[in-house]
Protein backbone atom coordinates (compact mmCIF):
# COMPACT_ATOMS: atom_id res chain seq x y z
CA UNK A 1 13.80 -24.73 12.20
CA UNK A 2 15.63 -23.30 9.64
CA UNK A 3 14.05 -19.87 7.94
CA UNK A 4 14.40 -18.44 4.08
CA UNK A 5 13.12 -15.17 4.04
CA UNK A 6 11.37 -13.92 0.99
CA UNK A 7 10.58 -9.69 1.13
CA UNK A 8 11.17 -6.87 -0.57
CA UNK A 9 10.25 -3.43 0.59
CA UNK A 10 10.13 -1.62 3.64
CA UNK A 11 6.78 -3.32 5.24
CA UNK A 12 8.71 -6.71 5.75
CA UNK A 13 11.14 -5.13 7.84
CA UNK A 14 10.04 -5.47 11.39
CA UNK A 15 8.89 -9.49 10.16
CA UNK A 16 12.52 -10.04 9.39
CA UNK A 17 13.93 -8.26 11.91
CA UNK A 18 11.98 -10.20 14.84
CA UNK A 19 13.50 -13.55 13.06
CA UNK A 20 16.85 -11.70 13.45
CA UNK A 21 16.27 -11.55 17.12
CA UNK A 22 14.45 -14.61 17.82
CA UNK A 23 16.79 -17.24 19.58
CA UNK A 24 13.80 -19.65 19.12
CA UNK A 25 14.46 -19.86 14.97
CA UNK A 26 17.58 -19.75 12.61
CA UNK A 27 17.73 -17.53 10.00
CA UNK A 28 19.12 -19.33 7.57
CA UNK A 29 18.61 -16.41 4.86
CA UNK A 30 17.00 -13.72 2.61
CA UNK A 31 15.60 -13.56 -0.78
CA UNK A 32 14.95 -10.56 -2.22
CA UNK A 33 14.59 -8.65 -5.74
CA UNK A 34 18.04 -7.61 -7.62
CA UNK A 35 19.41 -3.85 -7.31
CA UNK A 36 17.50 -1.41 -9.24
CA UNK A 37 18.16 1.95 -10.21
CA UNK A 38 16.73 4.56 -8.07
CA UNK A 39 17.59 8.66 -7.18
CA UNK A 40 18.67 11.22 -9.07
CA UNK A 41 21.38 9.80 -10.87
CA UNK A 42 19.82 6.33 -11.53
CA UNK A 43 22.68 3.80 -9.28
CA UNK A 44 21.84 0.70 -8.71
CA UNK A 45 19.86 0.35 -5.12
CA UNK A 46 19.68 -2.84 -2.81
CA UNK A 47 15.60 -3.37 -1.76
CA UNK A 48 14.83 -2.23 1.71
CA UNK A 49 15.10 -5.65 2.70
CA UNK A 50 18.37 -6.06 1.24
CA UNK A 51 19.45 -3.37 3.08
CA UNK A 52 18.12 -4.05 6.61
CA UNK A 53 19.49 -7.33 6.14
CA UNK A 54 22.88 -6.38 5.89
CA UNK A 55 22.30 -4.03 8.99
CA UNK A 56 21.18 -7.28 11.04
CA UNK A 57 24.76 -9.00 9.77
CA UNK A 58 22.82 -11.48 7.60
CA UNK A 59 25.53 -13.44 6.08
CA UNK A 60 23.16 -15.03 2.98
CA UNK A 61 21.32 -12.66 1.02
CA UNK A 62 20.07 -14.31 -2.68
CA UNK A 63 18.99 -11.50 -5.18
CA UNK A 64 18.02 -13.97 -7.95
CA UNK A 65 16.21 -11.78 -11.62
CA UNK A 66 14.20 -15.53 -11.88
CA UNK A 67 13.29 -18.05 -9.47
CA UNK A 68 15.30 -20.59 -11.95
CA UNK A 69 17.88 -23.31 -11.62
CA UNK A 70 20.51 -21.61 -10.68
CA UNK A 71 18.26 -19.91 -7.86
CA UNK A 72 17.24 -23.03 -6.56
CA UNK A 73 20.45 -24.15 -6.30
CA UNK A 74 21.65 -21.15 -4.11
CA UNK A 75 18.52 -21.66 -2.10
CA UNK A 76 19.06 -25.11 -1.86
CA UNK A 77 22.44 -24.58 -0.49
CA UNK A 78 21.12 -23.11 2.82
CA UNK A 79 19.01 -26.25 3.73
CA UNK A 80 16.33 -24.32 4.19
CA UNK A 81 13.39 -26.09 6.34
CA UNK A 82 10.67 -23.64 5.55
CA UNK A 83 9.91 -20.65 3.52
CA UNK A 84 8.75 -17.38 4.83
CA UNK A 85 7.36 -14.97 2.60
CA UNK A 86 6.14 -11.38 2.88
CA UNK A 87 5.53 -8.94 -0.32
CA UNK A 88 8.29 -10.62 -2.17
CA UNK A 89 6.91 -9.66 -5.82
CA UNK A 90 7.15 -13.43 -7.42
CA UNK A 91 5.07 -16.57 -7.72
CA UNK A 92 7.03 -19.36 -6.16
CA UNK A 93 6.97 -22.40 -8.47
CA UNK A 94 6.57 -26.21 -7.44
CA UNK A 95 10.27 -26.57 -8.35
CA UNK A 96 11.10 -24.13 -6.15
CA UNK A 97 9.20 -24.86 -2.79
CA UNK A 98 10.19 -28.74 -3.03
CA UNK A 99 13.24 -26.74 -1.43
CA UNK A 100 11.47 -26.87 1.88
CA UNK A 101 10.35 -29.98 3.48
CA UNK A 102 7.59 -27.98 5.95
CA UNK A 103 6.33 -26.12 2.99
CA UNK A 104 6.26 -22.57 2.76
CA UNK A 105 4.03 -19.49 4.39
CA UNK A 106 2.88 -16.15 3.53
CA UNK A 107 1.79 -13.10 5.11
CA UNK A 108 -0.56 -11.00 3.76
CA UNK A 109 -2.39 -8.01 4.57
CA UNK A 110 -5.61 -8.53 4.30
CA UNK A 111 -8.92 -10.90 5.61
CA UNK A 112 -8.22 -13.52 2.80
CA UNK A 113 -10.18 -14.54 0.73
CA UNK A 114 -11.41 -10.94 0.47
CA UNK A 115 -8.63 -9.06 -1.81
CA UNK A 116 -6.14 -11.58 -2.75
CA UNK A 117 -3.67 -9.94 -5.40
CA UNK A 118 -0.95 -6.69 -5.04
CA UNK A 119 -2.65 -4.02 -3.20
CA UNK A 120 -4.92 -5.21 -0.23
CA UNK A 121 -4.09 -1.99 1.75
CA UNK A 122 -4.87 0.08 -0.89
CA UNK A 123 -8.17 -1.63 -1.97
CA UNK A 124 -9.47 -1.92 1.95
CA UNK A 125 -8.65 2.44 1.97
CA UNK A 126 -9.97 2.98 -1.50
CA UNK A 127 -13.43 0.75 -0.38
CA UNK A 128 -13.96 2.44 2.53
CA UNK A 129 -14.23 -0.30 4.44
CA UNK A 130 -14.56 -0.38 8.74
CA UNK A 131 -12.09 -3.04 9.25
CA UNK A 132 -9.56 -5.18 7.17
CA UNK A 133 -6.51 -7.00 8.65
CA UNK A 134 -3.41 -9.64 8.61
CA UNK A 135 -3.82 -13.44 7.25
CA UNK A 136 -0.62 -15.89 7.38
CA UNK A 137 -1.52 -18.58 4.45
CA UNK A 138 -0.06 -21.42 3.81
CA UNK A 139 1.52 -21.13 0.13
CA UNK A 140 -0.16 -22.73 -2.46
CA UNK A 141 -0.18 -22.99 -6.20
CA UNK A 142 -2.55 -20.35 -6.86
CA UNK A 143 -1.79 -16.72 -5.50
CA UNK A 144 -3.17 -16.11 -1.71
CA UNK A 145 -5.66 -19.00 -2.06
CA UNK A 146 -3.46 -21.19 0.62
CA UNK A 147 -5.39 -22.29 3.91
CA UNK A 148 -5.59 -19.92 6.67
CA UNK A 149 -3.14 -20.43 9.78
CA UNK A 150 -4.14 -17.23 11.61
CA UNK A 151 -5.38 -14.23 10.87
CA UNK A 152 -6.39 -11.05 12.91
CA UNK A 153 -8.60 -7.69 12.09
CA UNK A 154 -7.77 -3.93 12.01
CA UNK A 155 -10.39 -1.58 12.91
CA UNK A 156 -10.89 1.19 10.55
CA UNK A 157 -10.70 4.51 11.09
CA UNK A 158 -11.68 6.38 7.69
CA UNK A 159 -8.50 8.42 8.26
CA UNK A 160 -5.40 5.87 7.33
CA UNK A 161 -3.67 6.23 4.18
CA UNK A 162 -1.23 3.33 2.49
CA UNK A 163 1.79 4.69 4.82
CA UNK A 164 -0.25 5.05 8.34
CA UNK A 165 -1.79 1.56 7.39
CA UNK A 166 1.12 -0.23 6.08
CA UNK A 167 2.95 0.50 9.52
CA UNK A 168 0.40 -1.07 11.58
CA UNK A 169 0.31 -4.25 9.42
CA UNK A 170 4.08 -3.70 9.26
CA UNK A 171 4.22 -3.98 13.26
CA UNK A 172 1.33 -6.69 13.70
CA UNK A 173 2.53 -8.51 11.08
CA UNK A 174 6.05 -9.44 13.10
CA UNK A 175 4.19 -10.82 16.23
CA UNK A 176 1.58 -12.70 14.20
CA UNK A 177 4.76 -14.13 12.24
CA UNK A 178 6.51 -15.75 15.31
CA UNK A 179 3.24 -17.05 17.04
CA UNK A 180 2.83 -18.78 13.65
CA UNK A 181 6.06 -20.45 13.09
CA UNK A 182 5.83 -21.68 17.01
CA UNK A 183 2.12 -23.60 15.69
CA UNK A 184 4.05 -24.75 12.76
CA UNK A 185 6.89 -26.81 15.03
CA UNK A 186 4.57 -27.89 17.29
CA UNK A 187 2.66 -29.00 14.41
CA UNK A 188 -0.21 -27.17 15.27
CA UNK A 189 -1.20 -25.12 12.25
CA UNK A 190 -2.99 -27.52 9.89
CA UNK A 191 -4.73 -24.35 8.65
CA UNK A 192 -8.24 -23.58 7.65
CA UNK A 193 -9.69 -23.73 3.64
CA UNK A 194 -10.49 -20.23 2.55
CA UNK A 195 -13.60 -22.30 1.68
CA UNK A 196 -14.77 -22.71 5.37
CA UNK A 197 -18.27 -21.74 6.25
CA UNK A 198 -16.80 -19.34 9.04
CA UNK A 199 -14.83 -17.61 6.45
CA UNK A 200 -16.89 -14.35 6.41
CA UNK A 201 -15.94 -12.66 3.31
CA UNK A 202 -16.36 -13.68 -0.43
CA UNK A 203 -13.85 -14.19 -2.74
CA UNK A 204 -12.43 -10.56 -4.52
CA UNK A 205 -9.60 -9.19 -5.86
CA UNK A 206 -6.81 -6.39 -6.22
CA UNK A 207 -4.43 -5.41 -9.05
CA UNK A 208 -1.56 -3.45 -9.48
CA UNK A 209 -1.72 0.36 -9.34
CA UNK A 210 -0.13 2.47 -11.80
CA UNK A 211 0.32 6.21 -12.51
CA UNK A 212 -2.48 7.08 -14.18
CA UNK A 213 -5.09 5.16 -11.36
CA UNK A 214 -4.06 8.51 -9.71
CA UNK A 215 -5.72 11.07 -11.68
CA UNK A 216 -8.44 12.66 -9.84
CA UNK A 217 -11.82 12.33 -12.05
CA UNK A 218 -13.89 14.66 -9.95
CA UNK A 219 -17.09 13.62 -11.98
CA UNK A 220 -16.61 11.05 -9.09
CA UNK A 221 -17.91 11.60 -5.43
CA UNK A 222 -16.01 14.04 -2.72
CA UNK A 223 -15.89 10.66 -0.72
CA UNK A 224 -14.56 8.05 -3.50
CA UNK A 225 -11.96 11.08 -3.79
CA UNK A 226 -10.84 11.21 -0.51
CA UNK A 227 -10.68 8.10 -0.49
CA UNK A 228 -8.61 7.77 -3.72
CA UNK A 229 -6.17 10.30 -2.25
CA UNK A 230 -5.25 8.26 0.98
CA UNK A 231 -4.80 5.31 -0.62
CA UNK A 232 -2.05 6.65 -2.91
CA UNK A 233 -0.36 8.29 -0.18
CA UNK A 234 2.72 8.03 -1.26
CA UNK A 235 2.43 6.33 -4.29
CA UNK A 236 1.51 7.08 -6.91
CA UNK A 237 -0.02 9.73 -5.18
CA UNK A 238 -2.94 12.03 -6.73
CA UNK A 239 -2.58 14.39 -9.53
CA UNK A 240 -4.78 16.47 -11.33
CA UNK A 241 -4.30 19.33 -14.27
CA UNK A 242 -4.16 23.60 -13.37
CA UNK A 243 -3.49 26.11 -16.34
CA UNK A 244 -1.41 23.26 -18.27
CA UNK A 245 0.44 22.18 -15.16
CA UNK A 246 0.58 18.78 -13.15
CA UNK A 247 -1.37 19.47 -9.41
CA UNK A 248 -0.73 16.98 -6.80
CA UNK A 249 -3.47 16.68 -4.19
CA UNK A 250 -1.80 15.34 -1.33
CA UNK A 251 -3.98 15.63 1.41
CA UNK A 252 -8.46 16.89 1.97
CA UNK A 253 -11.15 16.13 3.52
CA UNK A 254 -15.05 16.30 2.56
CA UNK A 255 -16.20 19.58 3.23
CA UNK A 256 -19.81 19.19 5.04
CA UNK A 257 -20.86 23.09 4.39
CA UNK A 258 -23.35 23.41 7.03
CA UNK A 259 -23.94 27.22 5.82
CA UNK A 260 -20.01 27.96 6.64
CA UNK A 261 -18.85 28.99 3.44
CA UNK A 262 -21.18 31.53 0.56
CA UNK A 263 -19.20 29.19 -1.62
CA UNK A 264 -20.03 26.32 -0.61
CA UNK A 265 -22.52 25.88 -3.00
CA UNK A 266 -23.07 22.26 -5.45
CA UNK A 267 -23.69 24.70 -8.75
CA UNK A 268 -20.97 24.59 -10.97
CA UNK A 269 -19.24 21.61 -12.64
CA UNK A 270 -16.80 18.82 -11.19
CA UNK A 271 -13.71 20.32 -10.89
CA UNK A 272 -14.75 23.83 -10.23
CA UNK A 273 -12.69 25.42 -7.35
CA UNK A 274 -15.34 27.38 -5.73
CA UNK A 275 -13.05 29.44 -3.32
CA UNK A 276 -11.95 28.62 -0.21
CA UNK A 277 -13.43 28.15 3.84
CA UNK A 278 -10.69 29.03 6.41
CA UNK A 279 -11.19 26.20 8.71
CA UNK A 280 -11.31 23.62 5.95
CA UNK A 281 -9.51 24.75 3.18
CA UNK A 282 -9.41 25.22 -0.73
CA UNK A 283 -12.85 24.09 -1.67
CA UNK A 284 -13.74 22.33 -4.79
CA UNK A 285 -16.87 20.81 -6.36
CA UNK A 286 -17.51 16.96 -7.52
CA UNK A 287 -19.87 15.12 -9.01
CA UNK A 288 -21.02 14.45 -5.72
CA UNK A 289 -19.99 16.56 -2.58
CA UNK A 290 -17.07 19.08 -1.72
CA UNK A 291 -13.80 18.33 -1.22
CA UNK A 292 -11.70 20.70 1.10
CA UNK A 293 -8.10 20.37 -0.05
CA UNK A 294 -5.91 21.22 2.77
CA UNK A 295 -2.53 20.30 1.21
CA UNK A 296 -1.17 20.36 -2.79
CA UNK A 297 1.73 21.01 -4.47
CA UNK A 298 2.85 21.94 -8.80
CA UNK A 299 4.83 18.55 -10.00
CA UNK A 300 8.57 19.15 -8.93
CA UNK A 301 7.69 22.20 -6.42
CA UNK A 302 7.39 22.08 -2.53
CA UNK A 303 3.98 20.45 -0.43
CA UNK A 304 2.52 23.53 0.61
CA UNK A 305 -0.02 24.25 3.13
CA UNK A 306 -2.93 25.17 1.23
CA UNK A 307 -2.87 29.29 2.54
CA UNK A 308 1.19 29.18 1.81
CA UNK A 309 -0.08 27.54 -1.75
CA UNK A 310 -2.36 30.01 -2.24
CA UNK A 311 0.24 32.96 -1.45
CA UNK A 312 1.98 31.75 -4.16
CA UNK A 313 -1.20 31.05 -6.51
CA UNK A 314 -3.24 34.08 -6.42
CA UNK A 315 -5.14 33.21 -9.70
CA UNK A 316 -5.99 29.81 -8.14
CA UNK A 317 -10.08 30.59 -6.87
CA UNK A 318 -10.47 32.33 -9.98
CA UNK A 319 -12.68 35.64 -9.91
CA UNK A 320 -16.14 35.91 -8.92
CA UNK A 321 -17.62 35.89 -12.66
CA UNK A 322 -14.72 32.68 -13.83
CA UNK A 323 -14.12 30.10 -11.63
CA UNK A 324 -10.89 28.21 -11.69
CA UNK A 325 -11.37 24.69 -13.30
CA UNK A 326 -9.22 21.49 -12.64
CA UNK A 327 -8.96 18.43 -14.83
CA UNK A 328 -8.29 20.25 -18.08
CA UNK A 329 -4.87 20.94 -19.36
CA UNK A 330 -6.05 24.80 -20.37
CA UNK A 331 -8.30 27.41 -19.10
CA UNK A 332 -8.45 31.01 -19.80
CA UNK A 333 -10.03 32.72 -16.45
């Protein structure tokens, strides 16, 4: 059975690489997105996959702008038998997948049809929720609305953030891949409608996440910020505003006070830092809760520990009669 690949960044790796290494299916090879400009002086970049292609000697590596004629022509060229998809950024037309006479599949991480769209991880972290997981779909017309071949869960933690999570569905994701395609060529994997009355979750969705999705509004909970903060670990990561200066909240906790800190106190207004607890950190008030920052850093400074922050801060807590206030681009203290 010959294999086109379709990926882009890093979390498709360890998928490709296991069809790299399997002597059971022939690569045949890769599609990815074209080279964009990345670093500090803005030359052109091959996608992860692109590049951990070339590492595993792939010989056929397409890097079409459009899924158009001339695409399917390269494609075409391989004789691919099926198509393999995994984060590849672009809908796959009905010109396109009459390339493949088994059709084409698609991995996705997350228990379809709950979260269909961009950012499953990120939506199961921002939601809180106790368990999400892997689906391989069939591809269909629509986006991730393709019958079920297999899918498996992922127990939650309430600790995981996009990286920690993305390399577990990045590692599960390879096996589940392989023990598909073997169904598929024994023509076992008719799949299962995302319909089905054993489906347990109802149909939602995800969207893209930009920039500004990660600026703190701490009129929200301590827990719905937390949250937030995970989920955009590392991108596009949390920010928030100090004396007229970009703050990136990089890592906290909710502070349960418990009668450990004076400060710990919900008077005040969202935002408010109300001083600090030395076990938990820098702490500061929401519109629900406390959130103990325990790592930040000024845009285009170092992550700091938040003591070594503070070192280098002094102003930070504020004074006992004026507070220090985040979320405003000027304060006087």
């Amino acid at each position: 059975m010959k294999i086109l690949f379709a990926g882009s960044p890093s979390i498709a790796i360890p998928a490709l690489e296991a069809l790299c290494s399997s002597k059971e299916f022939d690569l045949a090879g890769v599609l990815t997105n074209p080279d964009t400009p990345r670093g500090r002086h803005a030359e052109a970049q091959p996608t992860d996959i692109a590049e951990a292609a070339l590492k595993n000697r792939v010989t056929q590596i397409l890097k079409p702008v459009k899924l158009d004629a001339a695409a399917r022509e390269q494609a075409g060229a391989l004789k691919p038998d099926i198509l393999v998809s995994f984060a590849y950024g672009k809908i796959f037309g009905p010109k396109f997948m009459a390339l493949f006479p088994l059709g084409g599949i698609n991995i996705h991480p997350s228990l379809l049809p709950r979260y269909r769209g961009p950012t499953p991880i990120q939506a199961a972290i921002l939601n809180r929720d106790e368990e999400t997981g892997i689906t391989i779909q069939w591809l269909a017309n629509e986006m991730d609305c393709g019958d079920i071949i297999t899918q498996e869960k992922i127990q939650l933690t309430g600790k995981e953030t996009q990286t920690s999570l993305g390399e577990i569905v990045s590692d599960m994701a390879a096996r589940m891949l392989i023990s598909a395609l073997r169904k598929i060529e024994a023509g076992n994997a008719k799949g299962m409608s995302q319909n089905h009355p054993d489906i347990k979750f109802e149909t939602s969705y995800c969207k893209m996440i930009s920039k500004n999705d990660g600026v703190i509004d701490w009129n929200d909970s301590a827990l719905n910020i937390e949250a937030k903060i995970r989920a955009f670990d590392p991108a596009p990561m949390c920010r928030t505003m100090h004396n007229g200066r970009e703050l990136i909240i990089l890592k906290a906790d909710v502070f349960e006070a418990g009668g450990a800190s004076k400060e710990a106190s919900n008077e005040g207004l969202p935002g408010e830092v109300l001083g600090i607890d030395r076990n938990y950190g820098i702490l500061v008030l929401t519109g629900k809760g406390i959130l103990a920052v325990t790592q930040l850093q000024y845009q285009a400074k170092k992550a700091l520990f938040w003591r070594d922050f503070l070192n280098g801060a002094r102003d930070f807590t504020g004074t006992e009669n004026c507070r220090t206030r985040l979320g405003v681009s000027h304060q006087n203290n």
